[in-house]
N, C-alpha and C. Protein backbone atom coordinates (compact mmCIF):
# COMPACT_ATOMS: atom_id res chain seq x y z
N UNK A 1 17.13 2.12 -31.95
CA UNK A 1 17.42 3.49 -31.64
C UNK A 1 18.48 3.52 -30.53
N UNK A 2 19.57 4.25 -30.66
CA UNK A 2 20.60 4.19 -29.86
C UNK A 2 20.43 5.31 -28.67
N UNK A 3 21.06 5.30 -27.57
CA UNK A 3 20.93 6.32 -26.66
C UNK A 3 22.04 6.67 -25.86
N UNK A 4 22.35 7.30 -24.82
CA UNK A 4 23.35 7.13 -24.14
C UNK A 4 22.76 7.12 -22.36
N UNK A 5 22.09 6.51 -22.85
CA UNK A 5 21.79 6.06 -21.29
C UNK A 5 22.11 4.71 -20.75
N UNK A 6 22.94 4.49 -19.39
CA UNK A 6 23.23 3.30 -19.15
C UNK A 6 22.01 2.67 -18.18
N UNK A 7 21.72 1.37 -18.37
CA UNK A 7 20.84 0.69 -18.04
C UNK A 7 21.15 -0.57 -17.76
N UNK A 8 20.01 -0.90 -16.53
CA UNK A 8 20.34 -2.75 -15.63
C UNK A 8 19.01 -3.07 -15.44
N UNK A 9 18.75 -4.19 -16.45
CA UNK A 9 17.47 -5.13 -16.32
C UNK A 9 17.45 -6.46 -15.42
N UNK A 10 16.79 -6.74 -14.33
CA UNK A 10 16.83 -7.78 -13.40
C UNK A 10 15.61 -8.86 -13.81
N UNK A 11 15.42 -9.76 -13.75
CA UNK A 11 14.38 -10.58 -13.73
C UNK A 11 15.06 -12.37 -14.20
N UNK A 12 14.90 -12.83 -12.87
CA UNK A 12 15.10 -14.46 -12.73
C UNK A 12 13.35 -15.09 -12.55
N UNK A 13 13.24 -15.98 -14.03
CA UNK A 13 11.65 -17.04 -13.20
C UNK A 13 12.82 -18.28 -12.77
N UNK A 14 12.05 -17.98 -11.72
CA UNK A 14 12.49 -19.29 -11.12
C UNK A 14 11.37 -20.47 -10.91
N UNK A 15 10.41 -20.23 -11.40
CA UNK A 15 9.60 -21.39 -11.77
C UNK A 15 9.06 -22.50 -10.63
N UNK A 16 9.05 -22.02 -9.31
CA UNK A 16 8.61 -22.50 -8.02
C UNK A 16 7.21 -22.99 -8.28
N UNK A 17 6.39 -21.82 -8.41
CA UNK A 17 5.22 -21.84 -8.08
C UNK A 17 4.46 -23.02 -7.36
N UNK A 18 3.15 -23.22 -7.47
CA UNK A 18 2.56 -24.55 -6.47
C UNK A 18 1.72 -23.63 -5.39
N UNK A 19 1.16 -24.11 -4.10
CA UNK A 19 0.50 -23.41 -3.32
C UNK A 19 1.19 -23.79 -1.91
N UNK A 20 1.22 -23.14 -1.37
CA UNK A 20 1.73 -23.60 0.05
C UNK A 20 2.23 -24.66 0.89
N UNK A 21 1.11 -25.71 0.64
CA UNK A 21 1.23 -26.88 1.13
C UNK A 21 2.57 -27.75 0.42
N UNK A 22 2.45 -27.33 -0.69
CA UNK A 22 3.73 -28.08 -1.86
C UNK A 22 4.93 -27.07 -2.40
N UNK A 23 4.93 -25.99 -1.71
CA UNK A 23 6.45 -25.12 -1.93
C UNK A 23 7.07 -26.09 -0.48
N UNK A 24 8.27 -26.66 -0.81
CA UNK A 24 9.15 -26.98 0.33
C UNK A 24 10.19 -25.75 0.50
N UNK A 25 10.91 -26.31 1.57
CA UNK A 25 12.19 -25.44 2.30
C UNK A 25 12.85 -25.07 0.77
N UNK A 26 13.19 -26.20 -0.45
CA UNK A 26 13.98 -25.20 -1.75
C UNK A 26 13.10 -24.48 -2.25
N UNK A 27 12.37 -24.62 -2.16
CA UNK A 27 11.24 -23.43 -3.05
C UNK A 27 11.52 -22.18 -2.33
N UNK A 28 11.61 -22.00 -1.08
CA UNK A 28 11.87 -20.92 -0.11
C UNK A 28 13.00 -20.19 -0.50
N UNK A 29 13.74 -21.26 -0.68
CA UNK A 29 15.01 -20.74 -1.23
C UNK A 29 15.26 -20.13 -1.96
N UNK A 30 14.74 -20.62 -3.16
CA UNK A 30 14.31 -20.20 -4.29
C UNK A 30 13.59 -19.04 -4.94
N UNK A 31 12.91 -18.31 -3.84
CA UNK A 31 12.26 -17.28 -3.36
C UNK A 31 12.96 -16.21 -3.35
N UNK A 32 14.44 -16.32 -3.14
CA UNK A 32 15.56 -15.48 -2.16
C UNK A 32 16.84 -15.04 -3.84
N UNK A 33 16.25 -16.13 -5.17
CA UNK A 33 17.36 -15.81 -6.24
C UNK A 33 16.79 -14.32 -6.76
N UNK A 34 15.16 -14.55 -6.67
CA UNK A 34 14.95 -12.92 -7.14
C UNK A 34 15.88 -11.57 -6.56
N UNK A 35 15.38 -11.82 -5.14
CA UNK A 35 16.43 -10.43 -4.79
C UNK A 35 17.61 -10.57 -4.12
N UNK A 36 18.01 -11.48 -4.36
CA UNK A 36 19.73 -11.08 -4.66
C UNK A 36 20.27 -11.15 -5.99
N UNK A 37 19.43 -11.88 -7.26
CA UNK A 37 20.14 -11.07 -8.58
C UNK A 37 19.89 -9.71 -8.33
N UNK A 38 18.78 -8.94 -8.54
CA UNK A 38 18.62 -8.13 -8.18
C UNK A 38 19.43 -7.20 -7.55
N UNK A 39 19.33 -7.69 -6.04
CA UNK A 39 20.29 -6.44 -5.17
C UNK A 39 22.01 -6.90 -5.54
N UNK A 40 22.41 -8.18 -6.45
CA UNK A 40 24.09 -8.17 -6.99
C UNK A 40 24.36 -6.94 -7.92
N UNK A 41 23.26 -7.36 -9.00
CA UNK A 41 23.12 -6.64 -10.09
C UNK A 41 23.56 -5.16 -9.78
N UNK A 42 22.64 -4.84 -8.76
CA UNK A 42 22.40 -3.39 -8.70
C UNK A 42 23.78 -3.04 -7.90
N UNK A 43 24.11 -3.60 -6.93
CA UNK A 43 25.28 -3.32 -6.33
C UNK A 43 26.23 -3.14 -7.58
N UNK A 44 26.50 -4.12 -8.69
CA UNK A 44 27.69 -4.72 -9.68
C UNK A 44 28.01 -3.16 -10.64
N UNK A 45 26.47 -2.63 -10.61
CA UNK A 45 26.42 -1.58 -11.54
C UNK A 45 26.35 0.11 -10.97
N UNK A 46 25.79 -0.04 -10.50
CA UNK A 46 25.15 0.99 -9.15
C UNK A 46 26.16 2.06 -9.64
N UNK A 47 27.30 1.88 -9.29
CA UNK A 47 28.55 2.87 -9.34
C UNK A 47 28.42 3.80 -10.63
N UNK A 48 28.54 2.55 -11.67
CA UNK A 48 28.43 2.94 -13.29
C UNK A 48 27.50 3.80 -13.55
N UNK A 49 26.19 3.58 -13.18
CA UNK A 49 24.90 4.22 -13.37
C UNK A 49 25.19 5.80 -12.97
N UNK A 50 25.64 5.87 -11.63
CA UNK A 50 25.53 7.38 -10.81
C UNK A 50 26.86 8.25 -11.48
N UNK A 51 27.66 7.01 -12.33
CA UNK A 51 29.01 7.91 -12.53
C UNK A 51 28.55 8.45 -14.05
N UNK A 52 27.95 7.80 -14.82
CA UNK A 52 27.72 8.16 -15.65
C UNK A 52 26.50 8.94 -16.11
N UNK A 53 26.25 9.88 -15.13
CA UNK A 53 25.15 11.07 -14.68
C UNK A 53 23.36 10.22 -14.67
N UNK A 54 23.56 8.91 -14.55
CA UNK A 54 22.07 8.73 -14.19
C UNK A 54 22.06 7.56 -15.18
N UNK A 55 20.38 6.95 -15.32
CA UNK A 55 20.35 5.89 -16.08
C UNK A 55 18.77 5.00 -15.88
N UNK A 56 18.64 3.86 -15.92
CA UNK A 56 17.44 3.19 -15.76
C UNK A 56 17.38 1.94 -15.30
N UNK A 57 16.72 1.75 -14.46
CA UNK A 57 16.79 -0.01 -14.08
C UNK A 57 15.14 -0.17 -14.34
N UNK A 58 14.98 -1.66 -15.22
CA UNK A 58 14.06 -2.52 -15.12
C UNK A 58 14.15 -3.09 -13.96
N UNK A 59 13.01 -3.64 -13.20
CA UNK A 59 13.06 -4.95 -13.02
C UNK A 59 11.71 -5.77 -12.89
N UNK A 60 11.86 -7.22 -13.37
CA UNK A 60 10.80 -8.09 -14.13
C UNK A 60 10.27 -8.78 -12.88
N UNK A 61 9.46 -8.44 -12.27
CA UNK A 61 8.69 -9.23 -11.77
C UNK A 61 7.83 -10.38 -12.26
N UNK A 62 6.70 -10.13 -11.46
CA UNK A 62 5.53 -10.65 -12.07
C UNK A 62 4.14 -10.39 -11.13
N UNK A 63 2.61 -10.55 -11.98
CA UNK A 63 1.73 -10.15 -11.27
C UNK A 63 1.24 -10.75 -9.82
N UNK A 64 2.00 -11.94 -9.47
CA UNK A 64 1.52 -12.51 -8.30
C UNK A 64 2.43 -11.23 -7.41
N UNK A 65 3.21 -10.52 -7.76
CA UNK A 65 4.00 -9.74 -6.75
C UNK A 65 3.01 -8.59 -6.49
N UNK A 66 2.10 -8.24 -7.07
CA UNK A 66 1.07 -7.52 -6.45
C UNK A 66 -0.32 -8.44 -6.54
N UNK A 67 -0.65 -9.51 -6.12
CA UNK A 67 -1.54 -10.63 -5.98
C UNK A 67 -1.19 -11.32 -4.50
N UNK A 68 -1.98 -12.10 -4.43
CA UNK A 68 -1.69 -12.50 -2.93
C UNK A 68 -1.74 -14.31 -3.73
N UNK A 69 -0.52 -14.60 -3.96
CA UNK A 69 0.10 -16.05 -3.71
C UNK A 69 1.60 -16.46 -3.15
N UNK A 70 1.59 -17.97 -3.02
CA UNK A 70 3.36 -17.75 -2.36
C UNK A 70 4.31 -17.70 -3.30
N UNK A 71 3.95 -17.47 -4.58
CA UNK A 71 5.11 -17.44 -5.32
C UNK A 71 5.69 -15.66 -5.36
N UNK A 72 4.27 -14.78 -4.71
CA UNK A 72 4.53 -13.59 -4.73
C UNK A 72 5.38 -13.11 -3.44
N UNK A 73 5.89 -14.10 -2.40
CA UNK A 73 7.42 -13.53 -1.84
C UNK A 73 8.13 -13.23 -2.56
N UNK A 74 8.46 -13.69 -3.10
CA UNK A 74 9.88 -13.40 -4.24
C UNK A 74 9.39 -12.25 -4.80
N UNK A 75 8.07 -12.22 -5.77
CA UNK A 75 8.29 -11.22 -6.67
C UNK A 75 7.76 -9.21 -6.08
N UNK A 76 7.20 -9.70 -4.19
CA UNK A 76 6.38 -8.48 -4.08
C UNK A 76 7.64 -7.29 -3.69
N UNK A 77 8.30 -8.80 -3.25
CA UNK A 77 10.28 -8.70 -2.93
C UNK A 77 10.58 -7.27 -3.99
N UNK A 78 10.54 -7.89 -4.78
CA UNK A 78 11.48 -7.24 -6.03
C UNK A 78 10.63 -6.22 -6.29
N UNK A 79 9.06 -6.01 -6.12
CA UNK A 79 8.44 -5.28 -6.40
C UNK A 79 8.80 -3.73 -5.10
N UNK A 80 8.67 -4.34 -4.16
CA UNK A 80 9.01 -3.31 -3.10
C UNK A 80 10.79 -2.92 -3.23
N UNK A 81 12.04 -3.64 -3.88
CA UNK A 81 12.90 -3.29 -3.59
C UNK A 81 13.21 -2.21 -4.85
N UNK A 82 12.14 -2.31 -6.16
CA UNK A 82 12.17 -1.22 -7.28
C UNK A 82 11.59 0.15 -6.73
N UNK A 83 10.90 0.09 -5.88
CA UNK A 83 10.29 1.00 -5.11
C UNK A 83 11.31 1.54 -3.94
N UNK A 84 12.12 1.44 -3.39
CA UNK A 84 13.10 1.33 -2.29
C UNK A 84 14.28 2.28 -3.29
N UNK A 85 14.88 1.44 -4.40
CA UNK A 85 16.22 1.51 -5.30
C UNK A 85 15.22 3.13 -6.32
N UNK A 86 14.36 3.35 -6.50
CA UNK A 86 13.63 4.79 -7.32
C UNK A 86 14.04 5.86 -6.35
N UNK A 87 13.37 5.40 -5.41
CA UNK A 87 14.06 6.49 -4.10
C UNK A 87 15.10 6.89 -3.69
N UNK A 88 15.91 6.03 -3.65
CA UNK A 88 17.31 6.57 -3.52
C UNK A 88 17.72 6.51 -4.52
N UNK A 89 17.91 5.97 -5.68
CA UNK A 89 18.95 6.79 -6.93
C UNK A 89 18.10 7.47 -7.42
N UNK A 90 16.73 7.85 -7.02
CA UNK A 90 15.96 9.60 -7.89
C UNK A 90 17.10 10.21 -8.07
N UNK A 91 17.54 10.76 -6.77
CA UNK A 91 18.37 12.38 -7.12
C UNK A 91 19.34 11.98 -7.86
N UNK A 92 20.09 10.44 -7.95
CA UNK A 92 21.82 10.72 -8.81
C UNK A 92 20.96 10.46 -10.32
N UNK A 93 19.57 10.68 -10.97
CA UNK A 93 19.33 10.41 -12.00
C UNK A 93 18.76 9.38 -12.94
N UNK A 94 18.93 8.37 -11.73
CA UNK A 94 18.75 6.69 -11.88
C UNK A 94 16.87 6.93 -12.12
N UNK A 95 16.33 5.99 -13.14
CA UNK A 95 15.09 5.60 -12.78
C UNK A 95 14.89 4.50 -12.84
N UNK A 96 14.03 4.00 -11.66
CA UNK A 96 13.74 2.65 -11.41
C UNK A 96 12.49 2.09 -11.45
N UNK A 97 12.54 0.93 -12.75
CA UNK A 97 10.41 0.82 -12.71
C UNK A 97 10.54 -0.99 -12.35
N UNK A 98 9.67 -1.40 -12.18
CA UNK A 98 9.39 -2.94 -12.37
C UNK A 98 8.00 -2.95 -13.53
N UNK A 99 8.45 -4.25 -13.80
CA UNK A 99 7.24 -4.87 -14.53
C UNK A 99 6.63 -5.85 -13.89
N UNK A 100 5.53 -6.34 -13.97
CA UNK A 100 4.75 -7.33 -13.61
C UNK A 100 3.66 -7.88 -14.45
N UNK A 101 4.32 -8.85 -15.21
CA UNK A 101 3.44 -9.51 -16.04
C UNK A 101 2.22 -10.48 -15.58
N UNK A 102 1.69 -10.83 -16.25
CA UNK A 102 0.39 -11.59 -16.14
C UNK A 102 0.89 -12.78 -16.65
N UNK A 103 0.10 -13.55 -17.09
CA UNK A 103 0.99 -14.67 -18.57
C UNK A 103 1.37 -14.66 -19.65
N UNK A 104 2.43 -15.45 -19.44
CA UNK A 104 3.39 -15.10 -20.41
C UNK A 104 3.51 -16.50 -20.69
N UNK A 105 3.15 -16.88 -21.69
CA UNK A 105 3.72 -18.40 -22.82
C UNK A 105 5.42 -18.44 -22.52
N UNK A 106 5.85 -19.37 -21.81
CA UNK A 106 7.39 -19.48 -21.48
C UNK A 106 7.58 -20.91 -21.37
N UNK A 107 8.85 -21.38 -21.63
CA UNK A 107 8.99 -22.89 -21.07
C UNK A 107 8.65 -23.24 -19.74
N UNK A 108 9.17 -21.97 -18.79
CA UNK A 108 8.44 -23.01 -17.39
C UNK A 108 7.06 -22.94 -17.15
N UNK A 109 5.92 -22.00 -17.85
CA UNK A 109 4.67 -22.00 -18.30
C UNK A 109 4.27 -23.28 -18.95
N UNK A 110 5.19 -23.75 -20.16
CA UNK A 110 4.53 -24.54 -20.02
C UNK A 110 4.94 -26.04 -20.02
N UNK A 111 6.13 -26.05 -19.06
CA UNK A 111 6.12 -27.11 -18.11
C UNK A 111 5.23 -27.50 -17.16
N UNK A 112 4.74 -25.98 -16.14
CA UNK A 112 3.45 -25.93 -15.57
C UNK A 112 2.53 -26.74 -16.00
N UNK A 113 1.95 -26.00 -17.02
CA UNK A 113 0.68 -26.33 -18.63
C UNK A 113 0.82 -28.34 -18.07
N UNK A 114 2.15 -28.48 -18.55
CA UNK A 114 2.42 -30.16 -19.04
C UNK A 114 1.82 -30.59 -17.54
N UNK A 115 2.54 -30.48 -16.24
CA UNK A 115 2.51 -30.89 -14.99
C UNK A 115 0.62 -31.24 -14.80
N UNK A 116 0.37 -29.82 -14.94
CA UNK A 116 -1.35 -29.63 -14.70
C UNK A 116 -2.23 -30.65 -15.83
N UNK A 117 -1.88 -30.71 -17.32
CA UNK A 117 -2.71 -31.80 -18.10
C UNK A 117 -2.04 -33.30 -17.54
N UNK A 118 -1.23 -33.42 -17.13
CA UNK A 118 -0.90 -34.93 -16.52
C UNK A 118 -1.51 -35.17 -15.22
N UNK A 119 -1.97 -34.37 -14.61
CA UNK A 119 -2.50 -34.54 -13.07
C UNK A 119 -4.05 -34.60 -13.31
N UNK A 120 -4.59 -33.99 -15.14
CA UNK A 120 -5.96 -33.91 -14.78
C UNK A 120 -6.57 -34.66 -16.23
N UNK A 121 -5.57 -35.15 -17.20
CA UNK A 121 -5.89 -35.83 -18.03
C UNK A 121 -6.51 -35.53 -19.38
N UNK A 122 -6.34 -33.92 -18.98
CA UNK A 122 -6.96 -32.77 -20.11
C UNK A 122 -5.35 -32.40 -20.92
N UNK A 123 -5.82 -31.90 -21.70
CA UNK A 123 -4.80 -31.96 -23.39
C UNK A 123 -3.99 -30.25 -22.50
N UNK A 124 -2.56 -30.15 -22.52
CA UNK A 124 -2.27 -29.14 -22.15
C UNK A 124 -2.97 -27.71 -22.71
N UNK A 125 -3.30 -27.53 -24.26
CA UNK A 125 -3.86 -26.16 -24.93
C UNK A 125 -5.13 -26.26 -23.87
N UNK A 126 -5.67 -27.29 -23.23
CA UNK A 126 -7.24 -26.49 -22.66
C UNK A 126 -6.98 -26.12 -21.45
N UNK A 127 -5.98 -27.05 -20.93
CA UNK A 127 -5.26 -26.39 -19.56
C UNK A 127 -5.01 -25.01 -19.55
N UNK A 128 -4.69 -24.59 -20.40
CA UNK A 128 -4.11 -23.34 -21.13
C UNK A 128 -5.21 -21.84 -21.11
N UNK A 129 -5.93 -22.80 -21.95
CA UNK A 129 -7.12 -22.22 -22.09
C UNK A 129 -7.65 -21.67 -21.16
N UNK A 130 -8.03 -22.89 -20.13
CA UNK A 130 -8.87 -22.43 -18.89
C UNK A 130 -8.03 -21.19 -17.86
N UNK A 131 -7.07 -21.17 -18.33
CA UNK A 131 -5.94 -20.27 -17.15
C UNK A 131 -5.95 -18.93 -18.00
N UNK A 132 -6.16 -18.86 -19.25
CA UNK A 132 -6.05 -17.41 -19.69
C UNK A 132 -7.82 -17.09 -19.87
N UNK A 133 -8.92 -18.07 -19.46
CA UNK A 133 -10.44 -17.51 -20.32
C UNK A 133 -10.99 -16.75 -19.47
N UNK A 134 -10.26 -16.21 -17.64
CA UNK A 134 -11.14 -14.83 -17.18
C UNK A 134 -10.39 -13.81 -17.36
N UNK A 135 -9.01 -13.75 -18.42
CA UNK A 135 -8.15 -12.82 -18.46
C UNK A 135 -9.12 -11.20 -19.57
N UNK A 136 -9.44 -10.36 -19.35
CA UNK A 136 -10.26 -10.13 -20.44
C UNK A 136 -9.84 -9.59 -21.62
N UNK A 137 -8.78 -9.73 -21.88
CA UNK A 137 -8.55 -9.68 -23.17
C UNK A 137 -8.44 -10.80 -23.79
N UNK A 138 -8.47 -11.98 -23.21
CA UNK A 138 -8.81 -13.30 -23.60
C UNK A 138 -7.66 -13.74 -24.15
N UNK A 139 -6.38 -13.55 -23.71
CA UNK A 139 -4.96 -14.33 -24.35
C UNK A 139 -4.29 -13.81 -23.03
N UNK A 140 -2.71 -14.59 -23.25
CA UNK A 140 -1.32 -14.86 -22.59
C UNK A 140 -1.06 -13.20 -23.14
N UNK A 141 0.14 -12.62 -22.19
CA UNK A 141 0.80 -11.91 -22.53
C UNK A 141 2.05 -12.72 -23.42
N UNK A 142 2.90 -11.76 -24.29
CA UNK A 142 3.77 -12.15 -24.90
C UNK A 142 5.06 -11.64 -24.42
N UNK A 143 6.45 -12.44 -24.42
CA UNK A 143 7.75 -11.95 -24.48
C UNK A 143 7.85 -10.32 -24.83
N UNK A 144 7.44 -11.00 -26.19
CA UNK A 144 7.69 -9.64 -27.45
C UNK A 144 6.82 -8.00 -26.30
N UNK A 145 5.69 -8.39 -26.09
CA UNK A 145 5.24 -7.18 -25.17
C UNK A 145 6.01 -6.83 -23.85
N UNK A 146 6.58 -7.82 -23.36
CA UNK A 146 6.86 -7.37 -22.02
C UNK A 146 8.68 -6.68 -22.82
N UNK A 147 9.10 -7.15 -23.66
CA UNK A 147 10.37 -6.74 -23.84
C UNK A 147 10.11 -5.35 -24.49
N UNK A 148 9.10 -5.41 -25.08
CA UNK A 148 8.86 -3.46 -25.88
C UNK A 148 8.47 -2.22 -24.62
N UNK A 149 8.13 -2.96 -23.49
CA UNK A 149 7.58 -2.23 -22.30
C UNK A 149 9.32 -1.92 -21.70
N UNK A 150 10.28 -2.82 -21.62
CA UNK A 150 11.85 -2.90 -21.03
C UNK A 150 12.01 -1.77 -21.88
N UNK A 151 12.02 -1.82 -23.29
CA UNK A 151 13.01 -0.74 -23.85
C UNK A 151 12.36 0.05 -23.57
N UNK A 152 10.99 0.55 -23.71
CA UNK A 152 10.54 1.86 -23.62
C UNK A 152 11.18 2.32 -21.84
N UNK A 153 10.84 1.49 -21.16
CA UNK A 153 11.09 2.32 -20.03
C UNK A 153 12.69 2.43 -19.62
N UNK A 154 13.45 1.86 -20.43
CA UNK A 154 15.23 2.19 -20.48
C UNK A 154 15.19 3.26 -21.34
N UNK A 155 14.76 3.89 -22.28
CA UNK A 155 15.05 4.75 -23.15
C UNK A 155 14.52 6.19 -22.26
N UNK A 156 14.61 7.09 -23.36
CA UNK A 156 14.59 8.39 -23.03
C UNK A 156 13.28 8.92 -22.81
N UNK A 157 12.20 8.56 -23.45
CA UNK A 157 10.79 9.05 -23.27
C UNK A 157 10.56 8.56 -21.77
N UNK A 158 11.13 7.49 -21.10
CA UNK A 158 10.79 7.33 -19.63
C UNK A 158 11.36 7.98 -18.40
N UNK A 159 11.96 8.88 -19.04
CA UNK A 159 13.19 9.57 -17.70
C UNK A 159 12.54 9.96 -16.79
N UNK A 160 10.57 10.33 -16.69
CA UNK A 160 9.91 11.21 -15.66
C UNK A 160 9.60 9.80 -14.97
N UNK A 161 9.58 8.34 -15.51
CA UNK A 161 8.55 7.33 -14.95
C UNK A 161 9.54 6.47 -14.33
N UNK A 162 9.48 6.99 -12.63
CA UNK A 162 9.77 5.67 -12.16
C UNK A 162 9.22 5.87 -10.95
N UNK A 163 10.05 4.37 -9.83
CA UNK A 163 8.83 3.83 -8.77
C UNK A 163 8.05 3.18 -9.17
N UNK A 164 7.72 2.92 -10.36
CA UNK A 164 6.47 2.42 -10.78
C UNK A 164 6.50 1.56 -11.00
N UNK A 165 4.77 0.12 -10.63
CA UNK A 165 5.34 -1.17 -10.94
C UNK A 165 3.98 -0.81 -12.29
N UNK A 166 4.53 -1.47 -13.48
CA UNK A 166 3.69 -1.61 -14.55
C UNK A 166 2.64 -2.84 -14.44
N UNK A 167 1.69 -3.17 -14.71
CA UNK A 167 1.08 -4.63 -15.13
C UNK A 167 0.63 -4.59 -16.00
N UNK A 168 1.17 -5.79 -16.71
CA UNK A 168 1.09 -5.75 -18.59
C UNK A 168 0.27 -7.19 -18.02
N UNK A 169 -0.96 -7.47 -17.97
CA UNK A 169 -1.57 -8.39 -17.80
C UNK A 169 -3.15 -8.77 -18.71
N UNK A 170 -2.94 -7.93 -19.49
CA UNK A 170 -4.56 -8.21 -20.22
C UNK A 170 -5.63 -7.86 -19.53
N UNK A 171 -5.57 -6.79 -18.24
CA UNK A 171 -6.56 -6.70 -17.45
C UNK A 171 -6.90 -7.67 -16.60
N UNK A 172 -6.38 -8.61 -16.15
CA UNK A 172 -5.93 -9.57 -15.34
C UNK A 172 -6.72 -9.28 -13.80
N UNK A 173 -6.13 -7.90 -13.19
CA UNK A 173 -6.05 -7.34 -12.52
C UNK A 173 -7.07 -6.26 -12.13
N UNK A 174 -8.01 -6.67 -13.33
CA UNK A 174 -9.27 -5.72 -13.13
C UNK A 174 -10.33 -6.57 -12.97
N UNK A 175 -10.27 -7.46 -12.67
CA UNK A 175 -11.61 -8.36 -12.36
C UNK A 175 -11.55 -9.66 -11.09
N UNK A 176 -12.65 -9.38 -10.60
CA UNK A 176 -12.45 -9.86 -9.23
C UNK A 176 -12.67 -11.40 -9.49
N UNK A 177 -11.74 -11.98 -9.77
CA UNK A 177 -11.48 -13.96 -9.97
C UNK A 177 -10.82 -14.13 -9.18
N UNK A 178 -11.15 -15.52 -8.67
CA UNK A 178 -9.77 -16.45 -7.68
C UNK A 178 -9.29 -17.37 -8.61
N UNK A 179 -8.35 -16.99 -8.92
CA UNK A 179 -7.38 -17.92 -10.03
C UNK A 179 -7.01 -18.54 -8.95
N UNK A 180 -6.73 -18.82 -7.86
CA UNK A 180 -6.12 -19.98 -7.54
C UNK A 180 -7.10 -21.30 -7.00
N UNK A 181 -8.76 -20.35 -7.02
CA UNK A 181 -9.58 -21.69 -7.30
C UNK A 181 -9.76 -22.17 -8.56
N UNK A 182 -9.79 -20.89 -9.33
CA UNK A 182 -9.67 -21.41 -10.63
C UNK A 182 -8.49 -22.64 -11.20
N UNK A 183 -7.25 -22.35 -11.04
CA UNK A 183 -5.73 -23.25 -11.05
C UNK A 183 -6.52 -24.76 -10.20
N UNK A 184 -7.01 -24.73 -9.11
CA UNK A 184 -7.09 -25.87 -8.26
C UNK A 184 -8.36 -26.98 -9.45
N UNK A 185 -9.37 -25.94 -9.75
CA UNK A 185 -10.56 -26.89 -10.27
C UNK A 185 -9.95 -27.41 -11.96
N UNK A 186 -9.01 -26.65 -12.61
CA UNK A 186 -8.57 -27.07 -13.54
C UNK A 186 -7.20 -28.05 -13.45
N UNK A 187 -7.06 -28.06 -12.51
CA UNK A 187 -5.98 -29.21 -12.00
C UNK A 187 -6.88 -31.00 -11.29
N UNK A 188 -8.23 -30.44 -10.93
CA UNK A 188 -8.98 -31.06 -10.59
C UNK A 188 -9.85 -31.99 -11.56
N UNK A 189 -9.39 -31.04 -12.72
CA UNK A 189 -10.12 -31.42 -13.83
C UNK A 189 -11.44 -31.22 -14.12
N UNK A 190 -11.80 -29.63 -13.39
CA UNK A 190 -13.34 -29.26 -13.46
C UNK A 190 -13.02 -27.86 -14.08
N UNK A 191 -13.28 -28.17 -15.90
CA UNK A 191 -13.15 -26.52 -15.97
C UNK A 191 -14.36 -25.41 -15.63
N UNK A 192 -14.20 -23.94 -15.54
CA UNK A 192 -14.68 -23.47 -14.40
C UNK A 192 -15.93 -22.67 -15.63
């Protein structure tokens, strides 16, 4: 479906993740590609958007950006700067949402996947397994979902929705788990 709305989707994985002790100084760094694609992007286009009476920005987080881990500098980053960029281009027309996925089946997922069954001697699918079985819908999010959530909120039925961070997580986010004891005991090789 065609439209005439101009639109700028942001989202770099940069595939850091780890816990504290094992993000080094590049991981930090690394932290810093989210929002400056981001704030390039938006600068690169910014003009275009307001000249051409308004428009829509994605941008792709992820759920650790409203979670408390260190990979969520980067993304609470991007989460607060979609919140920042709604506010000021409201009035020229601009709407600005983020997404924040849950899991998502990706190559650096499952490079992860690979890293974690080599450290614990378990077959990557149970590695897998164990990381999506307190999700309650009981699976990974997909590409295909998080990209039908992009168009909808670039198109025209979203012009009232922004500021908003979405979580397309399977309910992820509705149940009180520590995935990152969970991540540690399945890296440990104790599924939970």
């Amino acid at each position: 479906m065609a439209h005439d709305r101009t639109v700028l989707v942001t989202g770099v994985a940069s595939g850091i993740g780890g816990v504290a002790r094992t993000v080094h100084e590049a991981g930090y760094d690394l932290v810093l590609v989210d929002l400056d694609e981001a704030g390039l992007a938006r600068h690169a286009v910014g003009t275009v958007l307001t000249e051409n009476g308004g428009g829509a920005v994605v941008n792709i987080a992820s759920v650790p950006g409203v979670l408390p881990a260190v990979y969520a500098a980067s993304k609470a980053g991007l989460v607060g700067f979609g919140t920042g960029l709604a506010f000021d281009f409201g009035p020229l027309g601009v709407a600005v949402d983020t997404i924040a996925p849950g899991i998502v089946r990706t190559p650096i997922r499952d490079r992860i996947q690979e890293e974690d069954a080599d450290r614990t001697g378990l077959p990557a699918e149970q590695v897998f397994a164990e990381h999506v079985r307190p999700i309650p819908l009981g699976r990974a999010q997909t590409a295909a979902e998080i990209g039908a959530l992009t168009v909808f909120l670039l198109g025209p039925g979203a012009r009232s929705i922004s500021g908003e961070t979405v979580k397309v997580t399977g309910g992820m986010t509705t149940v009180t788990f520590d995935f990152a004891k969970a991540a540690a005991a399945v890296r440990a090789g104790v599924p939970q």
